[in-house]
N, C-alpha and C. Protein backbone atom coordinates (compact mmCIF):
# COMPACT_ATOMS: atom_id res chain seq x y z
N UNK A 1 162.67 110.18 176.66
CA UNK A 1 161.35 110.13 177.25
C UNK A 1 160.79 111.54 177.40
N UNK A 2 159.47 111.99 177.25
CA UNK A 2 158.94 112.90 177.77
C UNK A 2 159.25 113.68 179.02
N UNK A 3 159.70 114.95 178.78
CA UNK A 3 159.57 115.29 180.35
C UNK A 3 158.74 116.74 180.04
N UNK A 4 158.13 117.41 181.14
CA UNK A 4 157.74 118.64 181.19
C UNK A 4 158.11 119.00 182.55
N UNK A 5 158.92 120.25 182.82
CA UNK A 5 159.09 120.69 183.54
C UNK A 5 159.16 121.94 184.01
N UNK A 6 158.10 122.25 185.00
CA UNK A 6 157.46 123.84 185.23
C UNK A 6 159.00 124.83 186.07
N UNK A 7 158.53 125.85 185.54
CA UNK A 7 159.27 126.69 186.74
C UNK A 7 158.46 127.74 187.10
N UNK A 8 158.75 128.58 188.03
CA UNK A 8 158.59 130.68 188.55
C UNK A 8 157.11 130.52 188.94
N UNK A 9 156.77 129.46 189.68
CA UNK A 9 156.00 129.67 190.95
C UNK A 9 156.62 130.73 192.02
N UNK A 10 155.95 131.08 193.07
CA UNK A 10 155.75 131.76 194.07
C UNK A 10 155.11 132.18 195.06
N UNK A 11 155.12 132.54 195.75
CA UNK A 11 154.11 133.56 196.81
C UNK A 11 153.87 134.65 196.07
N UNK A 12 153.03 135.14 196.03
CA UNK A 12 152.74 136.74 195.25
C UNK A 12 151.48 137.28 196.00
N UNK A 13 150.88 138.86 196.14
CA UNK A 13 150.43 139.49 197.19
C UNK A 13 149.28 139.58 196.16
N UNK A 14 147.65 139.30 196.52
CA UNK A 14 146.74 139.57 195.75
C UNK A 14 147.09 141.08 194.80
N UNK A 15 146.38 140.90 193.38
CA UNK A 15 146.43 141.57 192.91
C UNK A 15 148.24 141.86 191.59
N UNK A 16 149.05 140.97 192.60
CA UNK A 16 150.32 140.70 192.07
C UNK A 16 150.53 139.54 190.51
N UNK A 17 151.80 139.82 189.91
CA UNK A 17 151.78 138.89 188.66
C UNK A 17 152.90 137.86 188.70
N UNK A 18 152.62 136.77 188.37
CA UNK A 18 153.61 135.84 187.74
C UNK A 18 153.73 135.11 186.74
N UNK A 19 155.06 134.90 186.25
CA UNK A 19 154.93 133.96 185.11
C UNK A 19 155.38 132.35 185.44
N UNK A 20 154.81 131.54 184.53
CA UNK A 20 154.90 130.40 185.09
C UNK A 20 156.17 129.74 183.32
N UNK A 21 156.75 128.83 183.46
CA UNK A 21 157.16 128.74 182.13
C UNK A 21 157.68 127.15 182.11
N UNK A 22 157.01 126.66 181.09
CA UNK A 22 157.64 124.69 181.02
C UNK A 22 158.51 124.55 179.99
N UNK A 23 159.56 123.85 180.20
CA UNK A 23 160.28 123.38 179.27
C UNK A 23 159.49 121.91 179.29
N UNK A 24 159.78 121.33 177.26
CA UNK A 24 159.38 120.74 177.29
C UNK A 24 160.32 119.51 176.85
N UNK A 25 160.50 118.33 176.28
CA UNK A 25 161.09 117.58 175.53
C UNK A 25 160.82 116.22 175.52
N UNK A 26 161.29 115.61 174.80
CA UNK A 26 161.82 113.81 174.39
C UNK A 26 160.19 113.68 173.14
N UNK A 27 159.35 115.09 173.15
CA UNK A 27 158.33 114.79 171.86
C UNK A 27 158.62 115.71 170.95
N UNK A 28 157.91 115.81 169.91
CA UNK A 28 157.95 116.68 168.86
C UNK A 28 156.90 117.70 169.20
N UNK A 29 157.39 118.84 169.97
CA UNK A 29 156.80 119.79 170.55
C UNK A 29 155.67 120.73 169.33
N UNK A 30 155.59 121.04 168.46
CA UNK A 30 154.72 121.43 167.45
C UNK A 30 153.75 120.16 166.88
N UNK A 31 153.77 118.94 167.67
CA UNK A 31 152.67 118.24 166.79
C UNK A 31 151.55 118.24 167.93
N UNK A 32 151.92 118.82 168.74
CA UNK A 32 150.84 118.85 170.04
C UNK A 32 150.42 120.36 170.95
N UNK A 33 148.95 120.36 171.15
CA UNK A 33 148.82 121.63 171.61
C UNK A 33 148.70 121.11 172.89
N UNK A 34 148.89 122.20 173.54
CA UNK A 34 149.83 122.38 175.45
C UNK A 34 148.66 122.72 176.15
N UNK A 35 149.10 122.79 177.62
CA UNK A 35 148.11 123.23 178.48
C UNK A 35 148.38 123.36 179.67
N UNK A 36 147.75 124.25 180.98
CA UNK A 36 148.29 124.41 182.34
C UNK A 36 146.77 123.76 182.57
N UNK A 37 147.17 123.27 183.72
CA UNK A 37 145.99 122.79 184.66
C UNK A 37 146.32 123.31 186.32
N UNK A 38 145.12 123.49 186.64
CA UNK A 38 145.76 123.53 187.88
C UNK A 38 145.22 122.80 189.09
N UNK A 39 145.30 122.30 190.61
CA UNK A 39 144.82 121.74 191.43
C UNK A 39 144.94 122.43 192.68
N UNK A 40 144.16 122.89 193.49
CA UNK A 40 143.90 123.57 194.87
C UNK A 40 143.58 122.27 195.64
N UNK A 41 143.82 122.70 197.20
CA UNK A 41 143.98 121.88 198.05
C UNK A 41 142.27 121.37 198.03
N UNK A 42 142.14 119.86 198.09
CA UNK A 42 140.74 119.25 198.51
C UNK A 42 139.87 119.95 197.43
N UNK A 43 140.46 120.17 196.17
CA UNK A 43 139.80 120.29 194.80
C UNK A 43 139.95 119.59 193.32
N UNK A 44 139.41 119.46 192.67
CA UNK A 44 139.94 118.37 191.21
C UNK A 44 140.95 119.48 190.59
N UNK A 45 141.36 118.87 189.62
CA UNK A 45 142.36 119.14 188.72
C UNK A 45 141.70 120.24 187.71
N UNK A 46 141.96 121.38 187.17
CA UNK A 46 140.88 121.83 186.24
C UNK A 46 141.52 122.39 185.12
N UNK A 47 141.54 122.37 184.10
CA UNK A 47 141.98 123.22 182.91
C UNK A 47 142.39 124.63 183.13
N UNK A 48 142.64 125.18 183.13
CA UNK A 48 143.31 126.88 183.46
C UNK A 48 143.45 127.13 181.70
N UNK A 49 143.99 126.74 181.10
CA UNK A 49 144.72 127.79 179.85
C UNK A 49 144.90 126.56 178.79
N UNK A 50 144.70 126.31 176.92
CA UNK A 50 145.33 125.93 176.01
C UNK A 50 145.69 126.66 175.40
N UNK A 51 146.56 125.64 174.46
CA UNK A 51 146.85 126.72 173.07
C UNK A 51 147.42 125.63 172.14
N UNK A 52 146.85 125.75 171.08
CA UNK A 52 147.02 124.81 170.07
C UNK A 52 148.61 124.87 169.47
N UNK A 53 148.92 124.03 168.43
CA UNK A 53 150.51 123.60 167.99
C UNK A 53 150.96 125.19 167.97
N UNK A 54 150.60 125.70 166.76
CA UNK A 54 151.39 126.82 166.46
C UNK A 54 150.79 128.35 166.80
N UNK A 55 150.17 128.18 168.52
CA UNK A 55 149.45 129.53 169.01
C UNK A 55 148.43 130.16 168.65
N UNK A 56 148.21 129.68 167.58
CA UNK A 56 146.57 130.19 166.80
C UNK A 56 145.55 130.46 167.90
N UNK A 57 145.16 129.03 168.48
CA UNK A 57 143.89 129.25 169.38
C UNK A 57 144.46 129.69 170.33
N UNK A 58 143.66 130.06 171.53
CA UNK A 58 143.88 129.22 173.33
C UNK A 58 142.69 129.29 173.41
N UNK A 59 142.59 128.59 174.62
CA UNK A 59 141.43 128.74 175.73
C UNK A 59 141.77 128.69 177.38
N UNK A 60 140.76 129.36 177.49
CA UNK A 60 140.87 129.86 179.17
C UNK A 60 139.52 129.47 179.98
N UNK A 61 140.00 128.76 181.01
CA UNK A 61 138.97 129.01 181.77
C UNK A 61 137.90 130.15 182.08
N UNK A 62 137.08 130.12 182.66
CA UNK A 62 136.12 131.61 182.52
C UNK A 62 137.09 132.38 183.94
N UNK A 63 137.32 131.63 184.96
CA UNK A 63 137.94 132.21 186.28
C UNK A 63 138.85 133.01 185.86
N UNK A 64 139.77 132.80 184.74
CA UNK A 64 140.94 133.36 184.65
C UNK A 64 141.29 134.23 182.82
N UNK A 65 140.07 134.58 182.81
CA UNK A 65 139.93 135.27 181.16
C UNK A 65 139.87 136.68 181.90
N UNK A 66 141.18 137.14 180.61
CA UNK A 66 141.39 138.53 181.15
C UNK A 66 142.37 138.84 182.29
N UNK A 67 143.14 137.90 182.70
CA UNK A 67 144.03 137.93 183.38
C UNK A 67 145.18 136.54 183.48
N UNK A 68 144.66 135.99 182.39
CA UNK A 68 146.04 134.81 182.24
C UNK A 68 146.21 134.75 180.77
N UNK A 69 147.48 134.83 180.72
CA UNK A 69 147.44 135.05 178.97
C UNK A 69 148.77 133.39 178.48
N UNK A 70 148.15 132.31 177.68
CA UNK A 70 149.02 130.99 177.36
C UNK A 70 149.76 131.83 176.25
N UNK A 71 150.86 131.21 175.84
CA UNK A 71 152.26 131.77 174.88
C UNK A 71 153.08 130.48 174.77
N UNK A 72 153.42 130.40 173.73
CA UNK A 72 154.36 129.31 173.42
C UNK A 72 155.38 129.57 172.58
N UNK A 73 156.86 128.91 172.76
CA UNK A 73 157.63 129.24 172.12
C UNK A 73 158.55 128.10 171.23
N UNK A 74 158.12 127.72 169.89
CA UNK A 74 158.24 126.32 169.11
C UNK A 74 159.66 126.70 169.31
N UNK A 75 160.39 127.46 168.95
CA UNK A 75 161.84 127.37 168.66
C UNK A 75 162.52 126.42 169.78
N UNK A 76 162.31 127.41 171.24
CA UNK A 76 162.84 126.89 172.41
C UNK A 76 161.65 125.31 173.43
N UNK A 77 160.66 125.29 172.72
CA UNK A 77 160.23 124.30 173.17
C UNK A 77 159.05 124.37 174.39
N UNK A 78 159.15 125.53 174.92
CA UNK A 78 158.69 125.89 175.68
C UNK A 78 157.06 126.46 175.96
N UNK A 79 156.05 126.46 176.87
CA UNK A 79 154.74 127.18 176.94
C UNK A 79 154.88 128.30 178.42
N UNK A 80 154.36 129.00 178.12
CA UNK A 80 154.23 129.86 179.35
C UNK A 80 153.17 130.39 179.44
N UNK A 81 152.29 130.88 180.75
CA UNK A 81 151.56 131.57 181.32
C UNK A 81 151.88 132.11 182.33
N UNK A 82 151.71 133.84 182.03
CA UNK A 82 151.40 134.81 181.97
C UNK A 82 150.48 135.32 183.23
N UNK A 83 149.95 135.60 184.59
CA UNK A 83 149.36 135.61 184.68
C UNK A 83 148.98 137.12 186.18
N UNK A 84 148.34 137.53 185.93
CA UNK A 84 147.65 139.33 186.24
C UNK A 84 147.34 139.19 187.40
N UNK A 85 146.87 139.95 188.00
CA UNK A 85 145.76 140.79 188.88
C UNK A 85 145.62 139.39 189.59
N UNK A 86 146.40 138.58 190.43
CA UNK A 86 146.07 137.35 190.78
C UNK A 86 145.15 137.18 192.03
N UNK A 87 144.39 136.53 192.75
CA UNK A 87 143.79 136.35 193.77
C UNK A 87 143.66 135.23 194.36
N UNK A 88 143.56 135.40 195.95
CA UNK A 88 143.83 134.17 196.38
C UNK A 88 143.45 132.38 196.14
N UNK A 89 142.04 132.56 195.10
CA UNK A 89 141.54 131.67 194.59
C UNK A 89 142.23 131.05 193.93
N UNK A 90 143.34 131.88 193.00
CA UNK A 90 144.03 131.45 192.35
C UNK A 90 145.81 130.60 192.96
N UNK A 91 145.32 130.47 194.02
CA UNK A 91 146.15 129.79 194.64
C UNK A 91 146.13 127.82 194.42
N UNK A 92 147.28 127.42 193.93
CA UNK A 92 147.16 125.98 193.63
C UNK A 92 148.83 125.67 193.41
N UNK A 93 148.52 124.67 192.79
CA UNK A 93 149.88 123.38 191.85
C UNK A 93 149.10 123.51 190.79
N UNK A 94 150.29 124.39 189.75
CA UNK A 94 150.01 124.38 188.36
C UNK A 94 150.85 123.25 187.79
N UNK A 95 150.16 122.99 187.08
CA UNK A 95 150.58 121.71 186.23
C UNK A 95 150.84 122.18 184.66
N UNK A 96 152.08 121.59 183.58
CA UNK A 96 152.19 121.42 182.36
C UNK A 96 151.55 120.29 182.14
N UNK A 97 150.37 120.10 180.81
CA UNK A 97 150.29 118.86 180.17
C UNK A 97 150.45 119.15 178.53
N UNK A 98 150.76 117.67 178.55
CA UNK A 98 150.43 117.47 177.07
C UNK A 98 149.64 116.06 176.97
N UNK A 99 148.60 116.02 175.60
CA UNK A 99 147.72 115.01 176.24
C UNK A 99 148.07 114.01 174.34
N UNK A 100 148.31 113.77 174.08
CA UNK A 100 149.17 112.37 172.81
C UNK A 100 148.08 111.78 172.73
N UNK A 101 146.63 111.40 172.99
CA UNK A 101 145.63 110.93 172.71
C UNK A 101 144.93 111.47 174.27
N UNK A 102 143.27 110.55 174.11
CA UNK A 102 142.53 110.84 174.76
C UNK A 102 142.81 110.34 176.22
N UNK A 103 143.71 109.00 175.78
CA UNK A 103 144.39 107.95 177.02
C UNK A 103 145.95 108.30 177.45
N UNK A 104 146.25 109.45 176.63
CA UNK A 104 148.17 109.25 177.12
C UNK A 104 148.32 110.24 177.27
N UNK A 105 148.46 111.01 178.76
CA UNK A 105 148.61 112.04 179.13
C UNK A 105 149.89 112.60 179.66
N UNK A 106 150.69 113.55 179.71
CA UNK A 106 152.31 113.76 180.56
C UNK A 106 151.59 114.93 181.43
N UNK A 107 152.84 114.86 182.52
CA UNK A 107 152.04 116.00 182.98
C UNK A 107 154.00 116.38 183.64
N UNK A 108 153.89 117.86 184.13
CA UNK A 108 155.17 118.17 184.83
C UNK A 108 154.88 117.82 186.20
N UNK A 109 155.80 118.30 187.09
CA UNK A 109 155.86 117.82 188.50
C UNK A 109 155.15 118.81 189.17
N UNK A 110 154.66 119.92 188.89
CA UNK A 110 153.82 121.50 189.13
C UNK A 110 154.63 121.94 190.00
N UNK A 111 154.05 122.91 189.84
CA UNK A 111 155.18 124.26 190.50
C UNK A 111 153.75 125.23 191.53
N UNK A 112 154.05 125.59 192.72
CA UNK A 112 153.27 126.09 193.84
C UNK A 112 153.22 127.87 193.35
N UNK A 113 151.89 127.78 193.08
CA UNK A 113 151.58 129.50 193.51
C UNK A 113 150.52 129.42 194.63
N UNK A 114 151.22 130.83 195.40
CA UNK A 114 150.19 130.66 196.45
C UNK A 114 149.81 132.64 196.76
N UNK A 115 148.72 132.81 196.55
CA UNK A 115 148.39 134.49 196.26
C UNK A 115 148.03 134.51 197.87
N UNK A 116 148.61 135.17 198.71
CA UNK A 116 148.41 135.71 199.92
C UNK A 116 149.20 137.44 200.69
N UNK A 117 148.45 138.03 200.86
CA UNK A 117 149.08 139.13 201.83
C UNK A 117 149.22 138.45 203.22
């Protein structure tokens, strides 16, 4: 079965970096391009970062261009983001997805960043 599962959330001090990194499995990880989403408290779910099968594209939200960089690694299965100069806005539950059509979505269990001094 599908699983995605996030890790290297944290607390981190504005202005501080972390990386976030999903293992992925039970699909054929190169026939599908990846993605972080993320969700803040008493806010929707929003796109943060893609990147197509074999890294060519990404896309970024506008909030976080120039300071979150998507990476994927076909060998090990894996996507990661990268992410800078963080601020407290950027505080949420990041999520791994992968989306298999318009209707069949996976998602990981998200992993907590929370940017505070």
């Amino acid at each position: 079965q599908v699983a995605l599962v996030e890790s290297g959330g944290g607390l981190v001090q504005p202005g501080g970096s972390l990386r976030l990194s999903c293992a992925a499995s039970g699909f054929t990880f190169t026939m599908y391009d990846m993605n972080w989403y993320r969700q803040a408290p008493g806010k929707q779910r929003e796109l943060v970062a893609g990147i197509s099968r074999f890294g060519r594209i990404t896309k970024y939200a506008d909030s976080v261009k120039g300071r979150f960089t998507i990476s994927r690694d076909n060998a090990k299965n894996t996507v990661s983001l990268q992410m800078i100069s963080l601020k407290p806005e950027d505080t949420a539950v990041y999520y791994c997805n992968v989306a298999f059509s318009a209707m069949l979505n996976y998602w990981g269990q998200g992993t907590q960043v929370t940017v505070s001094s």
